[in-house]
N, C-alpha and C. Protein backbone atom coordinates (compact mmCIF):
# COMPACT_ATOMS: atom_id res chain seq x y z
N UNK A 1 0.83 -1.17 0.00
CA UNK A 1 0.00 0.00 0.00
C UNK A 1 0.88 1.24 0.00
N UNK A 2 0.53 2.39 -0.91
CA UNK A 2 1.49 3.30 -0.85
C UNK A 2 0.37 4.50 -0.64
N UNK A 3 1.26 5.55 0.18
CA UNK A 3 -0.03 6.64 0.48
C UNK A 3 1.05 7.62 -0.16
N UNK A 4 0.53 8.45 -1.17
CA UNK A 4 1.60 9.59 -2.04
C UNK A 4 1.65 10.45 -1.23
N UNK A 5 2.84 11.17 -1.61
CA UNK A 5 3.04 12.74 -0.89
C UNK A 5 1.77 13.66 -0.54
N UNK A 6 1.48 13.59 -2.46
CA UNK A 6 0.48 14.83 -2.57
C UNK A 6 -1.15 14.51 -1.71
N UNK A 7 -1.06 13.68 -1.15
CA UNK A 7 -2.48 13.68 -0.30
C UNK A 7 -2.06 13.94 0.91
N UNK A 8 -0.95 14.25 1.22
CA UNK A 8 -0.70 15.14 2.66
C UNK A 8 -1.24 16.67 2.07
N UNK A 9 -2.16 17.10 2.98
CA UNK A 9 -2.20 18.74 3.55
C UNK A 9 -0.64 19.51 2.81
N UNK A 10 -0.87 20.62 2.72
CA UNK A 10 0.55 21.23 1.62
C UNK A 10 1.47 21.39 3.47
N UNK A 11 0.37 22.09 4.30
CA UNK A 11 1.38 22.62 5.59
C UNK A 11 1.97 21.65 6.32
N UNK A 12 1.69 20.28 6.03
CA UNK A 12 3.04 19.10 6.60
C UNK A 12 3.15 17.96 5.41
N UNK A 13 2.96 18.32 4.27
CA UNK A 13 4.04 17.68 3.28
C UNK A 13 5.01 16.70 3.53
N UNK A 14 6.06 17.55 3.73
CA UNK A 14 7.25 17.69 3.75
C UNK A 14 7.43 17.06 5.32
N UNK A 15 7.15 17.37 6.19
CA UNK A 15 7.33 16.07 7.57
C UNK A 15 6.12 15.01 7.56
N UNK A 16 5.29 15.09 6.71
CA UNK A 16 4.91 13.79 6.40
C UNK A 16 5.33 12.89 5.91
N UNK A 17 6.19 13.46 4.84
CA UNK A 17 6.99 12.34 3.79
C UNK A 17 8.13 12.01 4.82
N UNK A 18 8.79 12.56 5.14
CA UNK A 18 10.13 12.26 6.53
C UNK A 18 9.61 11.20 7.20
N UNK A 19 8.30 11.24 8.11
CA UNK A 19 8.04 10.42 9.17
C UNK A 19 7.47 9.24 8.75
N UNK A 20 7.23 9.39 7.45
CA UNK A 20 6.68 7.92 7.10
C UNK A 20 7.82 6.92 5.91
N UNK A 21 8.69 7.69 5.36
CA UNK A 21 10.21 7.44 5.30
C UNK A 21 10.78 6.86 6.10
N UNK A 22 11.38 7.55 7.55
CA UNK A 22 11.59 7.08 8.31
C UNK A 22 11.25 5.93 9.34
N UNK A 23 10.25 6.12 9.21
CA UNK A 23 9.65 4.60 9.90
C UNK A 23 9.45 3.54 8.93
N UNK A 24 9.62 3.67 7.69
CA UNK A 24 10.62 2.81 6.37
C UNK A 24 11.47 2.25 6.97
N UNK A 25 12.58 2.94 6.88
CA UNK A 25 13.81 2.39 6.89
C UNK A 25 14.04 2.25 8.15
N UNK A 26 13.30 2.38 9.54
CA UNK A 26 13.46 1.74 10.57
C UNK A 26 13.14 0.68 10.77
N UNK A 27 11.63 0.13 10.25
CA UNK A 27 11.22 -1.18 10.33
C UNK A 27 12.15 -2.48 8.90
N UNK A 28 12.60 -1.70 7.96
CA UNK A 28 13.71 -2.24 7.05
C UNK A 28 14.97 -2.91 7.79
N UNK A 29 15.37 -2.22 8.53
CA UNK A 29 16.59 -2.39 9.44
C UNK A 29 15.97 -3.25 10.97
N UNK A 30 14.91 -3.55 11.04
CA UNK A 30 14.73 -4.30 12.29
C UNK A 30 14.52 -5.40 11.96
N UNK A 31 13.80 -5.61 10.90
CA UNK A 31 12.84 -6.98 10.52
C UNK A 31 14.07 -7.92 10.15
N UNK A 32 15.36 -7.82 10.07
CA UNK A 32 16.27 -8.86 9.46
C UNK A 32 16.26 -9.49 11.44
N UNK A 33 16.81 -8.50 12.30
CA UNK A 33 16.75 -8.90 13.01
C UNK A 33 15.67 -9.40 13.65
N UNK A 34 14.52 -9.45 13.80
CA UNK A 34 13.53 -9.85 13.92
C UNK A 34 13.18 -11.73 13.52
N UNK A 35 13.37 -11.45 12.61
CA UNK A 35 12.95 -12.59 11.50
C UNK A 35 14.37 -13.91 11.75
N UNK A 36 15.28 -13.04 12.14
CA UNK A 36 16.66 -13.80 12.47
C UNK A 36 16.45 -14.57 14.04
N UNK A 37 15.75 -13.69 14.61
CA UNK A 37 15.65 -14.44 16.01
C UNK A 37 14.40 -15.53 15.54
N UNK A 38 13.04 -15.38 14.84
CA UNK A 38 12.79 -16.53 14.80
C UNK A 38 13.12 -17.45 14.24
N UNK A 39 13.93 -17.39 13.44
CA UNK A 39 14.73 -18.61 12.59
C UNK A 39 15.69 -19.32 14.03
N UNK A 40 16.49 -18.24 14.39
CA UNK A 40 17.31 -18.87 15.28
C UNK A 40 16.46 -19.81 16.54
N UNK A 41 15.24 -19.47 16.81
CA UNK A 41 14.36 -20.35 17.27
C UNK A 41 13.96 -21.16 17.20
N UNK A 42 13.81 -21.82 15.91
CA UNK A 42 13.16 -22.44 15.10
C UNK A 42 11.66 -22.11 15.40
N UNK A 43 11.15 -20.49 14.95
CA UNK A 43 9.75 -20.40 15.59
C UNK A 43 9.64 -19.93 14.09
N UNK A 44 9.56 -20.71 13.00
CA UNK A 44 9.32 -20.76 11.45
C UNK A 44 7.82 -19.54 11.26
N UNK A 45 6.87 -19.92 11.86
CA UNK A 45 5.37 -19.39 11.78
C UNK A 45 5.31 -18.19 12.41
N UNK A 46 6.47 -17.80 13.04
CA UNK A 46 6.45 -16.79 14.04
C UNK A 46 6.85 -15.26 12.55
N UNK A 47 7.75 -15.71 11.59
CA UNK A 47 8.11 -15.13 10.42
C UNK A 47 6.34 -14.79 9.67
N UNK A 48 5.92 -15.56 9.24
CA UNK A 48 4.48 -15.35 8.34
C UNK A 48 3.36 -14.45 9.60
N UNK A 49 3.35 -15.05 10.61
CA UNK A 49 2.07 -14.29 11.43
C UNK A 49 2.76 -12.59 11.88
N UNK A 50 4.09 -12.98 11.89
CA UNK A 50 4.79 -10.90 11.95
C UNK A 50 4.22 -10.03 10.92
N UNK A 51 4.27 -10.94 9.58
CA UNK A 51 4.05 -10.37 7.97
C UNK A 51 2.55 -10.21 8.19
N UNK A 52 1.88 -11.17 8.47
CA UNK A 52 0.55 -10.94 8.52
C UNK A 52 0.19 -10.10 9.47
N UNK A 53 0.37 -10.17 10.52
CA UNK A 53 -0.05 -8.87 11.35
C UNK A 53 0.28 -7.74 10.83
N UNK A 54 1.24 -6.88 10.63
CA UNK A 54 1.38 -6.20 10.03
C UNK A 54 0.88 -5.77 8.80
N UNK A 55 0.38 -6.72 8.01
CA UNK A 55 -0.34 -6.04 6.56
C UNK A 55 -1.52 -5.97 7.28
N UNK A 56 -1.76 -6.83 8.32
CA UNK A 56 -3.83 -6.81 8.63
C UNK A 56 -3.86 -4.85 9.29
N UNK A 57 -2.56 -4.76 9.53
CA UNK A 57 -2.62 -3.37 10.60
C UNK A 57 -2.67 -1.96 9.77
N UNK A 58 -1.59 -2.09 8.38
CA UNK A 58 -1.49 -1.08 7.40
C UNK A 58 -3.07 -1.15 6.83
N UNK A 59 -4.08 -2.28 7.16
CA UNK A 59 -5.09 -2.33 5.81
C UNK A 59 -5.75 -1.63 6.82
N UNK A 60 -5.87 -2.01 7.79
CA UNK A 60 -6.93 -1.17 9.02
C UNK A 60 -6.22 -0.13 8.74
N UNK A 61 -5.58 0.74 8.68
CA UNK A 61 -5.10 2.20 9.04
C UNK A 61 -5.38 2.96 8.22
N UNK A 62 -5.36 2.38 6.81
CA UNK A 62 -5.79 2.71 5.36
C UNK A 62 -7.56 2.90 5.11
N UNK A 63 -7.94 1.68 6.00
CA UNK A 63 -9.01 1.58 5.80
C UNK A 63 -9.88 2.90 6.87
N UNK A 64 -9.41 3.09 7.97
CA UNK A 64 -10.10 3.58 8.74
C UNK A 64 -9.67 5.12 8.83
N UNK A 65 -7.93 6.00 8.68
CA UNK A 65 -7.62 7.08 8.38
C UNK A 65 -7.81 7.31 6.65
N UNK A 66 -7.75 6.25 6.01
CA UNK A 66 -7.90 7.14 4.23
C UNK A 66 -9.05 7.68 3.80
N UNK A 67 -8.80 8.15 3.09
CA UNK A 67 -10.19 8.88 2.01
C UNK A 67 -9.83 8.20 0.57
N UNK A 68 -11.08 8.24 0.17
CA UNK A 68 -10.60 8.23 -1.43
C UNK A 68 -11.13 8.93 -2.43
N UNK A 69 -9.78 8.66 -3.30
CA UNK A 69 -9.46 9.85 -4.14
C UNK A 69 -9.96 9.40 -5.46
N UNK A 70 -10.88 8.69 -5.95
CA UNK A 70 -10.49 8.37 -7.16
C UNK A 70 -11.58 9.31 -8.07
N UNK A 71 -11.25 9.80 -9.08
CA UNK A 71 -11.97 10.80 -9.63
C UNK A 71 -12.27 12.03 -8.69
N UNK A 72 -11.10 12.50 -7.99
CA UNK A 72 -11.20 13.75 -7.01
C UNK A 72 -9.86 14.74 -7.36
N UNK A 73 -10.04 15.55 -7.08
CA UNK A 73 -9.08 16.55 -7.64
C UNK A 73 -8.23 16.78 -5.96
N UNK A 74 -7.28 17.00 -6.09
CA UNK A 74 -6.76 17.22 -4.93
C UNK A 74 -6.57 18.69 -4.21
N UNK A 75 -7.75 19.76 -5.04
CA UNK A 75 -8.53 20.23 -4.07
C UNK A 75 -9.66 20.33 -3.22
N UNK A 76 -9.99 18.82 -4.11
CA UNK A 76 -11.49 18.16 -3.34
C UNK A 76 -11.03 17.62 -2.20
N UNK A 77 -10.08 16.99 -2.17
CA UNK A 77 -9.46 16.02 -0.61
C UNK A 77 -9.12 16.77 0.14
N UNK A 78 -8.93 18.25 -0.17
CA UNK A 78 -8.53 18.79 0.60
C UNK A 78 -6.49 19.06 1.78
N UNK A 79 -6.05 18.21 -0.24
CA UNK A 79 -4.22 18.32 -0.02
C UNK A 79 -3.63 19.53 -0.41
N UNK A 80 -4.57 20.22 -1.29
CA UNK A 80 -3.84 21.51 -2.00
C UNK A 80 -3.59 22.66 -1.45
């Protein structure tokens, strides 16, 4: 799921894109370790139900903070 720049508000843009960047490449840099301790466990299922929780959590967040845009001008959403 990707949420674009331009549907941030114009007055946090720019630390919108940062903070959701950043918590990119923070959860990028954890999940090896993560995923390494359950291997080193042998907790195999513990790898797929992390992945799955996590997408069930982005779809709720999407689902319950998004709007949609489709055939809307992005002074209708209210980003411009």
């Amino acid at each position: 799921m990707v949420w674009t720049a331009e549907l941030y508000p114009s007055k946090v843009r720019a630390t919108a894109t940062c903070w959701s960047t950043g918590a990119g490449r923070i959860s990028s840099a954890l999940s090896p370790i993560v995923f390494g301790y359950f291997v080193a466990n042998k907790m195999y299922y513990g790898v797929y139900i992390t992945m799955a929780l996590f997408f069930w959590i982005a779809c709720g967040l999407v689902y319950w903070l998004g709007i949609e845009t489709k055939g809307r001008s992005l002074e209708d959403v209210g980003a411009a």
